[in-house]
Protein backbone atom coordinates (compact mmCIF):
# COMPACT_ATOMS: atom_id res chain seq x y z
CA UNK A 1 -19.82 111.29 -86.82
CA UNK A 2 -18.34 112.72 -83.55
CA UNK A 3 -18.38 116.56 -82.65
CA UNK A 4 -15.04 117.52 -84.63
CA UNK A 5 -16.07 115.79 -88.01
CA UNK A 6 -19.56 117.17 -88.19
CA UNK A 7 -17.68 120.67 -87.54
CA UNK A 8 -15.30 119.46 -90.40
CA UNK A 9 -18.40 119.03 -92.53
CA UNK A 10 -20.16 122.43 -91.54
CA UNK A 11 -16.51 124.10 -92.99
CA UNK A 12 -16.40 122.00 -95.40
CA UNK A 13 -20.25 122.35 -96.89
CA UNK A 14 -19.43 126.08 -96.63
CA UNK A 15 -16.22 125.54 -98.66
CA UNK A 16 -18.09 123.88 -101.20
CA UNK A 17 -21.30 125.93 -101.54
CA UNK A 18 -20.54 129.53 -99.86
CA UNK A 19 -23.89 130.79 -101.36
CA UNK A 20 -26.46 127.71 -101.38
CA UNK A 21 -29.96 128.95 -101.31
CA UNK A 22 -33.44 127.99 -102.47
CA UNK A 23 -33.56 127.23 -106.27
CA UNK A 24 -36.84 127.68 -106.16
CA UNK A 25 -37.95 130.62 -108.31
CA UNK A 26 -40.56 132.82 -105.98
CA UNK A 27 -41.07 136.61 -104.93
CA UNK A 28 -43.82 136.01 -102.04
CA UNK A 29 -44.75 133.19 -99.79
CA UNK A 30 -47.51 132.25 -101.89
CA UNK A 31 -45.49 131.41 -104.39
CA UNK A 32 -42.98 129.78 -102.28
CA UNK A 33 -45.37 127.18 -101.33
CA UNK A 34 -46.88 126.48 -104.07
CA UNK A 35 -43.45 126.12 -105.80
CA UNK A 36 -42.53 123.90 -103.15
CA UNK A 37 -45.60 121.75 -103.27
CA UNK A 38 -45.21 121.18 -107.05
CA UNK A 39 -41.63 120.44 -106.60
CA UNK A 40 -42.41 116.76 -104.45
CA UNK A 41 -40.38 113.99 -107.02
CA UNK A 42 -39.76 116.29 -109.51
CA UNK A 43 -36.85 119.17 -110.34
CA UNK A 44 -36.78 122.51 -108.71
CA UNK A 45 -35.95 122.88 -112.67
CA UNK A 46 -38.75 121.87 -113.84
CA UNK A 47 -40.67 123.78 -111.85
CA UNK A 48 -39.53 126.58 -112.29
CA UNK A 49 -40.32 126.48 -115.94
CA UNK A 50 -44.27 125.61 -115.36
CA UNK A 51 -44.04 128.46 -112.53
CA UNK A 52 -43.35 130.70 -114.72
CA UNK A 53 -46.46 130.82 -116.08
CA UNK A 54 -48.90 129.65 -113.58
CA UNK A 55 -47.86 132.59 -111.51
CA UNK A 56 -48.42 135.09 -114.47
CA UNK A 57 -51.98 133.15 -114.70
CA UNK A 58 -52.67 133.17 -111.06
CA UNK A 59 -50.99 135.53 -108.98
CA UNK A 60 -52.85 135.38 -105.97
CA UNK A 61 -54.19 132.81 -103.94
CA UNK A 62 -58.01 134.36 -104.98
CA UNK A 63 -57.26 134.11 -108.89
CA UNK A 64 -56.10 130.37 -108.40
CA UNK A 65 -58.80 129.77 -106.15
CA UNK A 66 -60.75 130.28 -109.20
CA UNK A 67 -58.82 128.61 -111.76
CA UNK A 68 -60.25 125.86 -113.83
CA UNK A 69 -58.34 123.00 -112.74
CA UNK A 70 -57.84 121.75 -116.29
CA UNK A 71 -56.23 124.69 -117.06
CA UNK A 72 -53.93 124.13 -114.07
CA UNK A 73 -53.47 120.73 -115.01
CA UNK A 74 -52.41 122.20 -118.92
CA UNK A 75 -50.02 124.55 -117.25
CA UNK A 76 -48.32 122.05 -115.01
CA UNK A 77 -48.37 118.91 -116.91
CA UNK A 78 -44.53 118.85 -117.86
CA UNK A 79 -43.95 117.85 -113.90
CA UNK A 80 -44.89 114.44 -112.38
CA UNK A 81 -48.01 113.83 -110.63
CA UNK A 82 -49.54 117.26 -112.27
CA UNK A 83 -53.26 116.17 -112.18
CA UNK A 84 -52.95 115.57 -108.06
CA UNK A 85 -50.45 118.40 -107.96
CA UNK A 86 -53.20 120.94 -109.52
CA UNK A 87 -56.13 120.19 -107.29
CA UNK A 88 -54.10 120.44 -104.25
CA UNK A 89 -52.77 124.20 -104.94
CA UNK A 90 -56.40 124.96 -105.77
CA UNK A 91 -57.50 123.63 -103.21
CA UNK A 92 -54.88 124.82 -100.93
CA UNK A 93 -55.17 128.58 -102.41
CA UNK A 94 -59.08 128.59 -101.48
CA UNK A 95 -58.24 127.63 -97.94
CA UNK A 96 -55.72 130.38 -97.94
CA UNK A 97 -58.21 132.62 -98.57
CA UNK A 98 -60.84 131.47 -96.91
CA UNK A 99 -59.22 130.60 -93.22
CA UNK A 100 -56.09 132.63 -93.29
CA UNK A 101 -57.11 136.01 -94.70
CA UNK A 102 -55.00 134.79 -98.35
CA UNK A 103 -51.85 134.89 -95.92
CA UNK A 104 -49.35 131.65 -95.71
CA UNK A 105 -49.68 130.74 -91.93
CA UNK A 106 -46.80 130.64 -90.06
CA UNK A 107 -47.82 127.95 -87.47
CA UNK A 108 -46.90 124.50 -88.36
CA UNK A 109 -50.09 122.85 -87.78
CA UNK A 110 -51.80 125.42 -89.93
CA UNK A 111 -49.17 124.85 -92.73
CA UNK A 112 -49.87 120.88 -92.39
CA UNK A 113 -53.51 121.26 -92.80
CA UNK A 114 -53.31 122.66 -95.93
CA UNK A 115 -53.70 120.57 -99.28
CA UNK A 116 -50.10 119.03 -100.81
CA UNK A 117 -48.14 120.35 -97.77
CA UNK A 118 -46.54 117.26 -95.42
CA UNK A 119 -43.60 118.27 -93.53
CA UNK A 120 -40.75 118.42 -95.56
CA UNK A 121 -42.79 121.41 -97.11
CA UNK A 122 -44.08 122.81 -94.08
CA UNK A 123 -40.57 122.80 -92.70
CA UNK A 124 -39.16 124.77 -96.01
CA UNK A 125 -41.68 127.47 -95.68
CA UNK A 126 -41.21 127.95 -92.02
CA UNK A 127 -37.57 128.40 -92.51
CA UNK A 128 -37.85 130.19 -96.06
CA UNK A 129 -40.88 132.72 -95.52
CA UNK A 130 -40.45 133.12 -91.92
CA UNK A 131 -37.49 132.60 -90.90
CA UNK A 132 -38.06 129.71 -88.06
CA UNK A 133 -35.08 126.97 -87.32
CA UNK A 134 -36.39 124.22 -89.72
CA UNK A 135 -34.07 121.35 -91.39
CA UNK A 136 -36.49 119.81 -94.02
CA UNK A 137 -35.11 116.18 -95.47
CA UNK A 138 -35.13 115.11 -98.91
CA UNK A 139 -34.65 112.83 -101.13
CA UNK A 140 -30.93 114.23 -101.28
CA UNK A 141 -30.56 114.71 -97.65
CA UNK A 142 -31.82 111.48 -96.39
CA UNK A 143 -29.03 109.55 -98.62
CA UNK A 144 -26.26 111.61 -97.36
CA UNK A 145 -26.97 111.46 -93.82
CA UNK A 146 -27.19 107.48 -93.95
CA UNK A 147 -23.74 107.63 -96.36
CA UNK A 148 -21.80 110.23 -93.91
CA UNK A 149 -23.17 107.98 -90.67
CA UNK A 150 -25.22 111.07 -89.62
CA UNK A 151 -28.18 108.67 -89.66
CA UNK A 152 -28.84 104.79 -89.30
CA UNK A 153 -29.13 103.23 -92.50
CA UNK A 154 -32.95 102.24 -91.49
CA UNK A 155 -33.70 105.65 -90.75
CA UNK A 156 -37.18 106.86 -91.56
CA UNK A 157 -37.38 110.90 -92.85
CA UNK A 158 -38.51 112.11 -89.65
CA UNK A 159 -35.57 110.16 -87.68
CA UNK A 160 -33.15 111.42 -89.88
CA UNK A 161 -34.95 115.38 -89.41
CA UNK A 162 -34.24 114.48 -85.65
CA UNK A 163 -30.86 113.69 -85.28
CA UNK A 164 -30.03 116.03 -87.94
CA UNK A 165 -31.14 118.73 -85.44
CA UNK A 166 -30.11 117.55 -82.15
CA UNK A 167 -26.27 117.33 -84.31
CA UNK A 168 -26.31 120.54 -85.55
CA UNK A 169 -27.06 124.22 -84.17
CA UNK A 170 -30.22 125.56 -84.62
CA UNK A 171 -28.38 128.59 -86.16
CA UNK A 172 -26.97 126.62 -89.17
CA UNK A 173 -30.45 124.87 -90.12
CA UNK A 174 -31.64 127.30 -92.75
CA UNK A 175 -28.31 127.33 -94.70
CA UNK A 176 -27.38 123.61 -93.93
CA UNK A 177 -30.85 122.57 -95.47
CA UNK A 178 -29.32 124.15 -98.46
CA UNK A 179 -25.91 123.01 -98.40
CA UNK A 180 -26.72 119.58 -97.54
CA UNK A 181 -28.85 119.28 -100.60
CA UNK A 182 -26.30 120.42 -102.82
CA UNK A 183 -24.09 118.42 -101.20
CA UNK A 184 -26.40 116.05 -102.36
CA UNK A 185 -27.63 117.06 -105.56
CA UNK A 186 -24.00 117.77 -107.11
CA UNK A 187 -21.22 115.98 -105.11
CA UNK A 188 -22.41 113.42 -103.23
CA UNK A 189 -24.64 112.55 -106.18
CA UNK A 190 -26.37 108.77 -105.74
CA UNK A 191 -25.38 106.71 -108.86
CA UNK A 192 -21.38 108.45 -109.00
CA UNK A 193 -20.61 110.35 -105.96
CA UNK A 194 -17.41 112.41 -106.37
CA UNK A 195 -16.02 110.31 -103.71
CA UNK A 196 -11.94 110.62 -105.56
CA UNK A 197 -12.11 114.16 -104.96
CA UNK A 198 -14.02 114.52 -102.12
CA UNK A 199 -12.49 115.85 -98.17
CA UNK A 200 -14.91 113.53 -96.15
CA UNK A 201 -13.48 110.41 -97.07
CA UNK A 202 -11.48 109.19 -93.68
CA UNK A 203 -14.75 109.99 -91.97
CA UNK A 204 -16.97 108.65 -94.50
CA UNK A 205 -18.62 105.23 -93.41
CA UNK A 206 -19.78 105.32 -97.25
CA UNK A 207 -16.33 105.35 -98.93
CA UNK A 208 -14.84 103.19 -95.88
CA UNK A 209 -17.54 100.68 -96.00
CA UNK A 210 -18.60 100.77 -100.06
CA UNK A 211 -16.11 102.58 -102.17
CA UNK A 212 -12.73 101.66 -101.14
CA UNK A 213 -13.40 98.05 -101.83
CA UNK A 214 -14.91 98.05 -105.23
């Protein structure tokens, strides 16, 4: 995608989703990453329901330090991989607490050390919580890049994070991130994109290469 279409895109995405944001449901960075840990293969949705009420449980990283994890387990078990899920924000609470004063670092290498966080969530609390240029790839992101020829097609997640950043501003991470996983999650969606209504398609390798032929 040259310089002109990926600024296409940029208007476009913002045509599209003017006010994309976190669906994450959270009012502190505690909760933000433990939302965001419980959210790996499963639906911001569905998290937000079993959030609901772990939060009300545990509202600080010291009272779910202390939780019985079979209680966790109970309170999460809708979502997928709940019984790894609910050791790890134990786990990750009681090094809150015990190595960061119960504050969410802000360093990357802090975030990564905790329990459940890889990058993808490091990178969404960095740019959620603090603010810091951070474009993390999912599930959603890592499809479209490959479809719109952002990315190779053998791209690993960190490859695609990479040229992903070195094509954009740094400026537009923290509300591409968004965008592009809407643009994901409810256009570009992987079993029936909207591909007939859609403004990318005489740039789109994807509807070039795939769609235009079936």
């Amino acid at each position: 995608m040259t310089k002109s279409q990926r600024i296409f895109f940029s208007h476009y995405l913002e045509e599209l989703f003017p006010d994309a944001k976190a669906e994450l449901d959270f009012t502190n960075n505690f909760e933000l990453i433990v939302a965001v840990v419980l959210s790996a293969q499963t639906t911001d949705i569905a998290v937000n329901k079993v959030t609901k009420d772990l939060f009300k449980k545990y509202p600080t990283p010291n009272d779910l330090m202390h939780a019985d994890v079979e209680d966790v387990m109970e309170t999460i078990k809708t979502i997928g991989l709940y019984k790894t899920k609910a050791r790890n924000i134990i786990g990750l609470a009681k090094r809150l607490v015990e190595d960061y004063g119960g504050l969410v670092p802000s360093e990357r290498k802090d975030l990564e050390s905790l329990p459940g966080v890889g990058r993808k969530t490091a990178n969404v609390v960095l740019s959620n919580a603090f603010g810091i240029p951070a474009l993390a790839v999912d599930t959603h992101i890592l499809r479209i890049s490959k479809r719109l020829g952002l990315a190779d097609e053998t791209d690993d997640v960190l490859e695609v994070e990479m040229k992903l950043n070195n094509q954009f501003p740094k400026e537009l991470w923290h509300k591409l991130h968004h965008q592009l996983i809407f643009f994901g999650r409810y256009h570009c969606i992987a079993r029936k994109p909207n591909c007939d209504t859609c403004k990318m398609q005489d740039i789109c390798p994807y509807f070039k290469n795939v769609i235009s032929k079936q």
